[in-house]
C-alpha atoms as a PDB file:
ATOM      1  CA  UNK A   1     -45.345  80.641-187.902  1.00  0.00           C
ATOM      2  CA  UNK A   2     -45.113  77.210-189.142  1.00  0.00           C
ATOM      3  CA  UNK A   3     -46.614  76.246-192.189  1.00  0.00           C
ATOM      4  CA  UNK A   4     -47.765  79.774-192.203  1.00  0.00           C
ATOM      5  CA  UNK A   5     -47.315  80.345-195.626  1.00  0.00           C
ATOM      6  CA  UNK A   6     -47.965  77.430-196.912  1.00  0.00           C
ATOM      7  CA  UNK A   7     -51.458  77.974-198.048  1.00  0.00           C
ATOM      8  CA  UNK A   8     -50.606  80.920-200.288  1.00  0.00           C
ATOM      9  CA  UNK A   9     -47.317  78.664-201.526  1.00  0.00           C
ATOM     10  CA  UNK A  10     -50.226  75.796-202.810  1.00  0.00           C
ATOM     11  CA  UNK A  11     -52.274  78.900-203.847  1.00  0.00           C
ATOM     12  CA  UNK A  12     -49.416  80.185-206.228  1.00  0.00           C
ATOM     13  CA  UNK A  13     -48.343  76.888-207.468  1.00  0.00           C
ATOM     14  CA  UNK A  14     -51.508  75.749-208.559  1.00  0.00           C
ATOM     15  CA  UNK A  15     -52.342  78.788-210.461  1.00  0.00           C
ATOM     16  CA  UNK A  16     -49.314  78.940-211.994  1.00  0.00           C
ATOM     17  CA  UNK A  17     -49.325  74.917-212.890  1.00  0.00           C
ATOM     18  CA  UNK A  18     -52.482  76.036-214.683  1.00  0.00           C
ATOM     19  CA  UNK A  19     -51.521  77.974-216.739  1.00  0.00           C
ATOM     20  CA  UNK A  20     -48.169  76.736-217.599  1.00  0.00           C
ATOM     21  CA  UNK A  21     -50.269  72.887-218.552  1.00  0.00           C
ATOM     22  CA  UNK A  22     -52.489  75.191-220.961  1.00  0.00           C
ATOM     23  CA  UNK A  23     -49.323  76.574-222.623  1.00  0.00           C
ATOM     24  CA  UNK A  24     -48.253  73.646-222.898  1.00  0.00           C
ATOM     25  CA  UNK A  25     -51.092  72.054-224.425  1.00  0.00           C
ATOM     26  CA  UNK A  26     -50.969  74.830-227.172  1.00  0.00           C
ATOM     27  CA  UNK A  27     -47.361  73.974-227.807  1.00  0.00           C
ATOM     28  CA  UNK A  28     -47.564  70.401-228.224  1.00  0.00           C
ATOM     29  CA  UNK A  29     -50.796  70.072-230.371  1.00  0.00           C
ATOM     30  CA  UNK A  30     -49.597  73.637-232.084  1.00  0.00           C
ATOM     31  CA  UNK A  31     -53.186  74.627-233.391  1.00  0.00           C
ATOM     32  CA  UNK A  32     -54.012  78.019-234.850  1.00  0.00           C
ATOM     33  CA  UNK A  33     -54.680  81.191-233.766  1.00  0.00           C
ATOM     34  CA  UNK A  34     -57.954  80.921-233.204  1.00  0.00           C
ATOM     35  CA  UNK A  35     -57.153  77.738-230.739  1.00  0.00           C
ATOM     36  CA  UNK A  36     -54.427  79.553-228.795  1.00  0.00           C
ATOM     37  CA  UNK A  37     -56.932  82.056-227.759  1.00  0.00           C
ATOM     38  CA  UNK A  38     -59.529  79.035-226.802  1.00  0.00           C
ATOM     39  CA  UNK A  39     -56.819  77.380-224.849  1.00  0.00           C
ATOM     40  CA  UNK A  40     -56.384  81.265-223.324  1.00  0.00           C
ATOM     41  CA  UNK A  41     -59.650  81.661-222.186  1.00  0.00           C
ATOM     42  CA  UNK A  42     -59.486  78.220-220.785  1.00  0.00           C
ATOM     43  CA  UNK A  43     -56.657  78.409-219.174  1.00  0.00           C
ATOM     44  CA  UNK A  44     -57.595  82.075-217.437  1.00  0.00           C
ATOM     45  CA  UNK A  45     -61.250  80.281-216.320  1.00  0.00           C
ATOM     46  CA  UNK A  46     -59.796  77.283-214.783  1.00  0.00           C
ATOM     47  CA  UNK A  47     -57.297  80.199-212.850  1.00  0.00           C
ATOM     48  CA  UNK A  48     -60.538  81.906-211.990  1.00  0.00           C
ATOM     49  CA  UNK A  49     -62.416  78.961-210.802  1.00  0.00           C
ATOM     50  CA  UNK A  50     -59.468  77.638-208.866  1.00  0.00           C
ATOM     51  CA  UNK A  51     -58.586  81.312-207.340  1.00  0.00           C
ATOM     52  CA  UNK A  52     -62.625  81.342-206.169  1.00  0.00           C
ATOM     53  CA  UNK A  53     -62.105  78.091-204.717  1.00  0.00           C
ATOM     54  CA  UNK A  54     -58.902  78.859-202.570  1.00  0.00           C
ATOM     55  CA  UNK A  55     -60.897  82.079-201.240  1.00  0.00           C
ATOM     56  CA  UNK A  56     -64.004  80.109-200.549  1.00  0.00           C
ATOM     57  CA  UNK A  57     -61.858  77.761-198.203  1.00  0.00           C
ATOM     58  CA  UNK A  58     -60.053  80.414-197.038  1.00  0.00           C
ATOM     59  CA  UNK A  59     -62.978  83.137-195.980  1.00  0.00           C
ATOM     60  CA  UNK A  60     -64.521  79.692-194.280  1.00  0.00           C
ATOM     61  CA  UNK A  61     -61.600  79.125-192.154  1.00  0.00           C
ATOM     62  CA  UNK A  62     -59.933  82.511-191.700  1.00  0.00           C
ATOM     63  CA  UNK A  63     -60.598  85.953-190.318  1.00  0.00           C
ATOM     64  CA  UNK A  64     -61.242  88.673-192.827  1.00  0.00           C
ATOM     65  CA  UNK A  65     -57.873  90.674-192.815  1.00  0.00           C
ATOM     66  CA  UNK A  66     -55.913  87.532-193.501  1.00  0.00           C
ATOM     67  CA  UNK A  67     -57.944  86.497-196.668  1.00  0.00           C
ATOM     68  CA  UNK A  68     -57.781  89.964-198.099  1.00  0.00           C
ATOM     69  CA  UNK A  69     -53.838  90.251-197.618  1.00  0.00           C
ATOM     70  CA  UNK A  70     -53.130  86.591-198.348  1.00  0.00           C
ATOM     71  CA  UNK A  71     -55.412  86.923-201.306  1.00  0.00           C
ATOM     72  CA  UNK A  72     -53.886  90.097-202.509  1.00  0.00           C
ATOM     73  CA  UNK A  73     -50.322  88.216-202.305  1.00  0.00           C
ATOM     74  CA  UNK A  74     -51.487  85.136-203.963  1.00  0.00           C
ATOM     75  CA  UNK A  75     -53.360  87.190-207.032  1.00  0.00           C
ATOM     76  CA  UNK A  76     -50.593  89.443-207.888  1.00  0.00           C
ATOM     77  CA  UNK A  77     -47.405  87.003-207.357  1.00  0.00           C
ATOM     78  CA  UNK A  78     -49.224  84.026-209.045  1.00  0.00           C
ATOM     79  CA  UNK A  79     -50.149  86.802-212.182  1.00  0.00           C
ATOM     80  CA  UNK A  80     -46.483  88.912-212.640  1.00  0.00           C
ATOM     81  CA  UNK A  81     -45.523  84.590-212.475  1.00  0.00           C
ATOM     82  CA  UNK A  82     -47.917  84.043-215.137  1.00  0.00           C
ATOM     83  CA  UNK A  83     -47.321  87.225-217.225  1.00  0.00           C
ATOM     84  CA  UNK A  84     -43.488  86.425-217.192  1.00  0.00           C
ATOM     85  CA  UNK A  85     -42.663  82.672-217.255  1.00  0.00           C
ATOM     86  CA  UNK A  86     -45.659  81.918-219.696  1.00  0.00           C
ATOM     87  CA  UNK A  87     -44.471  83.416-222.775  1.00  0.00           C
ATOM     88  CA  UNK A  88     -40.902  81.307-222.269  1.00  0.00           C
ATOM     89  CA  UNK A  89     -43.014  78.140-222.062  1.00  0.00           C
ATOM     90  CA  UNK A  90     -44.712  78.983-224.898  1.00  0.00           C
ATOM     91  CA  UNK A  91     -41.214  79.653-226.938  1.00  0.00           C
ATOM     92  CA  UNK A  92     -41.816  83.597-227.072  1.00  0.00           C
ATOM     93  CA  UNK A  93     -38.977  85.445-226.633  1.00  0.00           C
ATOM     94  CA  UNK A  94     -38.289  88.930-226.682  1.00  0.00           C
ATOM     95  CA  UNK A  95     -37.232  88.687-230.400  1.00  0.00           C
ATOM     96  CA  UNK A  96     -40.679  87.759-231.466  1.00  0.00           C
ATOM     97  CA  UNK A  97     -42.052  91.382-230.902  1.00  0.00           C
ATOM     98  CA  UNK A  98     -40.999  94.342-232.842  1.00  0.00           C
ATOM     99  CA  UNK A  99     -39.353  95.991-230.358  1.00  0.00           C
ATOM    100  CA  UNK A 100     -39.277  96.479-226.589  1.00  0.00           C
ATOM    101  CA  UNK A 101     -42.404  98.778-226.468  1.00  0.00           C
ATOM    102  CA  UNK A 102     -44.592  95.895-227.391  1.00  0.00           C
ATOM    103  CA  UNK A 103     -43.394  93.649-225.856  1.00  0.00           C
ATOM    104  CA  UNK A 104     -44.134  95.566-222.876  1.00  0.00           C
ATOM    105  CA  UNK A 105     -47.514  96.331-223.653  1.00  0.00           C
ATOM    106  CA  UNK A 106     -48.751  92.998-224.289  1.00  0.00           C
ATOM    107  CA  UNK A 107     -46.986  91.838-221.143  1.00  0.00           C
ATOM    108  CA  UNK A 108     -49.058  94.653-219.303  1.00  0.00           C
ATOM    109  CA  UNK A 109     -52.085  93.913-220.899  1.00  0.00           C
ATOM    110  CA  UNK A 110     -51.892  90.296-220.028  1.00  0.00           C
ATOM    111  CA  UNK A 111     -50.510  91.475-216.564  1.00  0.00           C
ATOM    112  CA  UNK A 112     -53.607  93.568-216.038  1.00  0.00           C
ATOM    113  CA  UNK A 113     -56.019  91.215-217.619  1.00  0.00           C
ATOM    114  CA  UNK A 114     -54.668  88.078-215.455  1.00  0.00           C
ATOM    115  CA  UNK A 115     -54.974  90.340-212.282  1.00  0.00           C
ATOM    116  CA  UNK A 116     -58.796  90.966-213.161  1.00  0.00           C
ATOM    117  CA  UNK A 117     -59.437  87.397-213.727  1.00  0.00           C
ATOM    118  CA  UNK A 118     -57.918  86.228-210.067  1.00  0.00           C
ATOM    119  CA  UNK A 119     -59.430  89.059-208.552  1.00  0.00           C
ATOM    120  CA  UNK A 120     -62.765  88.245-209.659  1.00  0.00           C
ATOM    121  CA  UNK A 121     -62.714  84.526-208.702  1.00  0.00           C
ATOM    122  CA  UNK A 122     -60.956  85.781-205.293  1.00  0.00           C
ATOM    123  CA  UNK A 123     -64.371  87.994-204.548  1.00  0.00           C
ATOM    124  CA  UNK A 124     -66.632  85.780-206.285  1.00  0.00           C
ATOM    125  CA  UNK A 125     -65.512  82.800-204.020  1.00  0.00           C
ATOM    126  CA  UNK A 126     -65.085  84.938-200.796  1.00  0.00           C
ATOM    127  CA  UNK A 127     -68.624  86.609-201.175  1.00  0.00           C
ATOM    128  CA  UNK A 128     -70.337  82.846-201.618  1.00  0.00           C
ATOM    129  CA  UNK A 129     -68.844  81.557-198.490  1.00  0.00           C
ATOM    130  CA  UNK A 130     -70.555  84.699-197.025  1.00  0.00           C
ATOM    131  CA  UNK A 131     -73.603  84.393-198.117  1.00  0.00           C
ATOM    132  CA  UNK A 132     -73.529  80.706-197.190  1.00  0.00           C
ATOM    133  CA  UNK A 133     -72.888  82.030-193.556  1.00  0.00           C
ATOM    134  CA  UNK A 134     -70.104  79.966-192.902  1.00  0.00           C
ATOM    135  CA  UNK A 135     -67.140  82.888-192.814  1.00  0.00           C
ATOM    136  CA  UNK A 136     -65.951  83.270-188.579  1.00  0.00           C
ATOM    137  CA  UNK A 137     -67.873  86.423-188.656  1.00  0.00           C
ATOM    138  CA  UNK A 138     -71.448  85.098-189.769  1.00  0.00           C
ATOM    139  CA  UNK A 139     -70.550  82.235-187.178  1.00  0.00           C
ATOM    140  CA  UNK A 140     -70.301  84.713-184.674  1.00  0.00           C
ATOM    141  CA  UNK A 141     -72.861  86.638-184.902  1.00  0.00           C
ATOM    142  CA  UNK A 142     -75.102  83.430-186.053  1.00  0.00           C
ATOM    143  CA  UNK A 143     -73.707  82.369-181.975  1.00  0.00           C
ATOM    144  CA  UNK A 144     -74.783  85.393-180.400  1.00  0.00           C
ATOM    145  CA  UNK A 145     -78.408  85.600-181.654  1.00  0.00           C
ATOM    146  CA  UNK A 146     -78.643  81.857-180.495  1.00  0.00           C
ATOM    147  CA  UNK A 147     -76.402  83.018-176.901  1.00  0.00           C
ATOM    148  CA  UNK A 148     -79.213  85.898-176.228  1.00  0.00           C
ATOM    149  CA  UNK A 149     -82.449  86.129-176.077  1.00  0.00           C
ATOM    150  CA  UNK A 150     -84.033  88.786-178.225  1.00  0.00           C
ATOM    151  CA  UNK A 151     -85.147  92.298-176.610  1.00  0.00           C
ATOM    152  CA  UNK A 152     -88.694  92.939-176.050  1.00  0.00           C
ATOM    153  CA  UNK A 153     -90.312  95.561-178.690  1.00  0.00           C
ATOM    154  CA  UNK A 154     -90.183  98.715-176.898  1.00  0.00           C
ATOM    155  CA  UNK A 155     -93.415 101.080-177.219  1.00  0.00           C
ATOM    156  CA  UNK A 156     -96.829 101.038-176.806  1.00  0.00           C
ATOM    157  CA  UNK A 157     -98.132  98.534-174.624  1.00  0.00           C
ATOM    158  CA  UNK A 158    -100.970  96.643-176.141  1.00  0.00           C
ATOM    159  CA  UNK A 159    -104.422  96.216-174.227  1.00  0.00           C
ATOM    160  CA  UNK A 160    -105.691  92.547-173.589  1.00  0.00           C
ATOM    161  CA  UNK A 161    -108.180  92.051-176.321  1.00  0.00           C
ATOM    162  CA  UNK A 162    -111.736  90.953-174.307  1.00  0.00           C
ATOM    163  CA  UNK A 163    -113.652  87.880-175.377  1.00  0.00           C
ATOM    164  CA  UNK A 164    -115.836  89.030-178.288  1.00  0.00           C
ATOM    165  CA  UNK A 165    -115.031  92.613-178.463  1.00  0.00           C
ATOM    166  CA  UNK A 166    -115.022  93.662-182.216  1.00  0.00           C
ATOM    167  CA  UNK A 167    -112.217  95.765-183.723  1.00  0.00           C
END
């Protein structure tokens, strides 16, 4: 069990470094509206892109079951991370909203908006390593064909064609 969850540790932290660098970005250079939302979209793409790439390395090294859980872990602790540390590096704080009903909803918007963007780059990444053929099960079977020989078409046995017979 050593260094089992490790992976998914890196996984987490790197998602979450992502996003807290963008926020932090936006703080510092303290743009407009319109360049939050830039720095947003950024910010969720490089998530994406980095979430595709852990599940690409992971579907090539792992079994199936272990991705999907250790994906599933990853996605949803790295976005409830995002969704709730974010907004204090940003200097948000629950006075900013009118009330606690909004602030709720735009933390479950971003919650649920976060989740689709990992969750895409997790599937995205998985389902390139397996059409690449390089996930333990492709191997497999890829091991197999070349292990045994292929079965003779069953059926009708063809006649030998004669020399200069016409069809």
């Amino acid at each position: 069990m050593k260094g089992f969850w490790r992976a998914d540790a890196v996984a987490i932290v790197a998602l979450v470094a992502v996003n807290v660098v963008a926020r932090l970005i936006v703080r510092v250079a303290n743009p407009g509206s319109d360049a939050e939302f830039v720095v947003g979209l950024a910010s969720l793409g490089a998530m994406g892109v980095l979430a595709a790439v852990f599940a690409f390395v992971w579907t090539k090294r792992y079994p199936s079951p272990k991705v999907v859980s250790d994906s599933l872990i990853v996605v949803s602790i790295a976005s409830v991370l995002v969704t709730l540390v974010g907004p204090f590096v940003f200097g948000k704080t629950l006075g900013d909203y009118a009330g606690f009903g909004e602030w709720f909803a735009v933390f479950l918007l971003q919650l649920f908006i976060c989740l689709a963007v990992l969750a895409v780059g997790v599937v995205i990444g998985a389902l390139i390593a397996i059409a690449l053929g390089i996930d333990p099960t492709s191997r497999a079977w890829k091991a197999q064909a070349a292990r045994v020989p292929a079965a003779a078409r069953k059926g009708k046995k063809q006649k030998p064609r004669q020399a200069g017979a016409r069809r």
